[in-house]
Protein backbone atom coordinates (compact mmCIF):
# COMPACT_ATOMS: atom_id res chain seq x y z
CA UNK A 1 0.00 0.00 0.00
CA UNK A 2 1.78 3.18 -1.13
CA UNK A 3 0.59 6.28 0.36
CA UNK A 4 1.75 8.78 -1.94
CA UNK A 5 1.34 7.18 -5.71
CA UNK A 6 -2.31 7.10 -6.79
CA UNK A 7 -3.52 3.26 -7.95
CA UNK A 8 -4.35 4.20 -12.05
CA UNK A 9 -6.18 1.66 -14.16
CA UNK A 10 -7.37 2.72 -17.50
CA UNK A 11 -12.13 1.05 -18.33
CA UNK A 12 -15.39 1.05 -16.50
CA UNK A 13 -18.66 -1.52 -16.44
CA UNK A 14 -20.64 -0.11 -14.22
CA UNK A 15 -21.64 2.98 -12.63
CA UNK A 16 -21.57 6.59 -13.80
CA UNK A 17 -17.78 8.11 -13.96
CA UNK A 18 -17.07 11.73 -14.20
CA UNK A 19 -17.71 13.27 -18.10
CA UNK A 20 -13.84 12.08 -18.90
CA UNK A 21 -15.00 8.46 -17.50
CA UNK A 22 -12.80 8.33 -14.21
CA UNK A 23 -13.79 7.82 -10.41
CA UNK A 24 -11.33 9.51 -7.82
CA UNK A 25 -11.23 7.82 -4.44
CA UNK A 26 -9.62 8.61 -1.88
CA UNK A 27 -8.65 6.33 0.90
CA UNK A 28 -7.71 7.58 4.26
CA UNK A 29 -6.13 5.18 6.55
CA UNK A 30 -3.85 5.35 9.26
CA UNK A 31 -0.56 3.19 9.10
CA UNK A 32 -0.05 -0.65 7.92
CA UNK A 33 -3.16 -1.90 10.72
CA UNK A 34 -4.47 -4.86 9.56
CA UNK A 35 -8.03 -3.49 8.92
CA UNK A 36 -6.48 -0.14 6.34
CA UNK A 37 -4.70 -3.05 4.78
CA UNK A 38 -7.15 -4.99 4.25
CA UNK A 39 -9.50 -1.31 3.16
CA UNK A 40 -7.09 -1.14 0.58
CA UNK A 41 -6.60 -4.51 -0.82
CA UNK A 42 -10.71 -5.00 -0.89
CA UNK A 43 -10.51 -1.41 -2.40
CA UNK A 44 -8.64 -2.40 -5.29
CA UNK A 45 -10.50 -5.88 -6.31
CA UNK A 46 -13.03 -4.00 -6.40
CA UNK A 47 -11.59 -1.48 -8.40
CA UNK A 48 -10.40 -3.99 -11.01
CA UNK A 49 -13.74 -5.95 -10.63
CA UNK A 50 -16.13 -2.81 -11.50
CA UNK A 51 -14.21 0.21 -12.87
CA UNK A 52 -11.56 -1.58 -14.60
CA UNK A 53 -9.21 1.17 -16.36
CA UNK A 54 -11.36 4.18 -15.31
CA UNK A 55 -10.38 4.73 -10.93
CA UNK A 56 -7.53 6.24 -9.70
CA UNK A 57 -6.84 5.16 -6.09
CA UNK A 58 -5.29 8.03 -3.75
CA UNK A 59 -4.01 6.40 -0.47
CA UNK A 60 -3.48 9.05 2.13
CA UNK A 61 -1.81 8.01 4.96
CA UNK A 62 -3.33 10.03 8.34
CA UNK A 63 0.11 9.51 10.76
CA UNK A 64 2.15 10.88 7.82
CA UNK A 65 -0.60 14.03 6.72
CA UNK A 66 -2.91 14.62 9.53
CA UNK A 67 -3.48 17.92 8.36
CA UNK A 68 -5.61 16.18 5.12
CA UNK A 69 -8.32 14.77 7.41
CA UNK A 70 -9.76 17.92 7.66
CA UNK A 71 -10.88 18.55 4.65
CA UNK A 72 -12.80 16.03 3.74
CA UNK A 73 -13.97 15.85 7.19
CA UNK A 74 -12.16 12.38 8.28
CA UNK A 75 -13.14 11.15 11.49
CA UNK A 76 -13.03 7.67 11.27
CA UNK A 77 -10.49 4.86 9.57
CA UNK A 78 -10.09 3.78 7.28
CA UNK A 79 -12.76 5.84 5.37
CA UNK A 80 -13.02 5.62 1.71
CA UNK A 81 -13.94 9.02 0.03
CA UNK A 82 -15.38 9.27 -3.54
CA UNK A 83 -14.43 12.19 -4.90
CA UNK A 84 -15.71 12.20 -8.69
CA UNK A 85 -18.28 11.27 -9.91
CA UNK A 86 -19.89 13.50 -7.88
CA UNK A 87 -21.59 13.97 -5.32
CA UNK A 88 -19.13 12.77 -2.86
CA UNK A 89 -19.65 10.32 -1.07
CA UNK A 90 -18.08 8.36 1.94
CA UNK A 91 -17.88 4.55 3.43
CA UNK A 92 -16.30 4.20 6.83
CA UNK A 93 -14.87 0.56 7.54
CA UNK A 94 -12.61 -2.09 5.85
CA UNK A 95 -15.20 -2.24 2.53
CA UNK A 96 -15.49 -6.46 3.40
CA UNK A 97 -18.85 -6.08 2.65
CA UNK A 98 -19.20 -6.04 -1.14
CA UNK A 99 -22.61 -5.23 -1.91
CA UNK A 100 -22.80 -2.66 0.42
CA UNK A 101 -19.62 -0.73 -0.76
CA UNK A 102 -21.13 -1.04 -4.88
CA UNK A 103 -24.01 0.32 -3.52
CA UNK A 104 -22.73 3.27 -1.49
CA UNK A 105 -19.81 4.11 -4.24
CA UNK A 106 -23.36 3.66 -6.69
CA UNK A 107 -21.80 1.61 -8.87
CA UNK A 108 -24.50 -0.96 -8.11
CA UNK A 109 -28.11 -0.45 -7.21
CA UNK A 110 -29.69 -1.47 -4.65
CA UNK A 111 -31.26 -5.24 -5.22
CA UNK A 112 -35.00 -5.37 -5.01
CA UNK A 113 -35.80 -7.89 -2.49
CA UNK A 114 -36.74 -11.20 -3.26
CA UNK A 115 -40.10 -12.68 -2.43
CA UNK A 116 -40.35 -15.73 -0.42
């Protein structure tokens, strides 16, 4: 996990990119723990699951850059910001849970429920 270089991929499936076709996240975590790790590295399959050539991946690293919590209003790691396509939007946790991270980036909508 490299905090300074951005991730790049260049083609998206799903979802609705920015006019030039990329999403900007930006991943705030704080140090190697094992859950920012593990942010990341579910981060990027999903990356190259979903958006394949068309996210860029900014890791910024909180015990390096506190100052950058601010201003995206950081409270909470790791916390995944989505910067464009806007509107921004953010997802607090270590994005394990799959559905819920394709639905909050809205890459995926939500699934109707099923009848039983």
């Amino acid at each position: 996990m490299s905090a300074r270089e951005p991730q790049e991929n260049p083609s998206a499936s799903e979802g609705q990119p920015d006019p030039e076709g990329r999403w900007e996240l930006r991943l705030y975590v704080a140090g190697q723990t094992p859950k920012c790790v593990k942010a990341f590295a579910n981060l990027k399959r999903l990356c190259e699951e979903h958006l394949a050539g068309q996210y860029r991946i900014e890791v910024i690293d909180l015990t390096e850059r506190p100052q950058l919590a601010e201003g995206d209003q950081i409270f909470a790691i790791p916390t995944l910001v989505r910067k464009l396509p806007e509107p921004v939007k953010k997802i607090i946790g270590d994005l394990s849970n799959t559905e819920r991270v394709l639905v909050g980036l809205d890459i995926r909508e939500v699934a109707a429920p099923q009848d039983r």
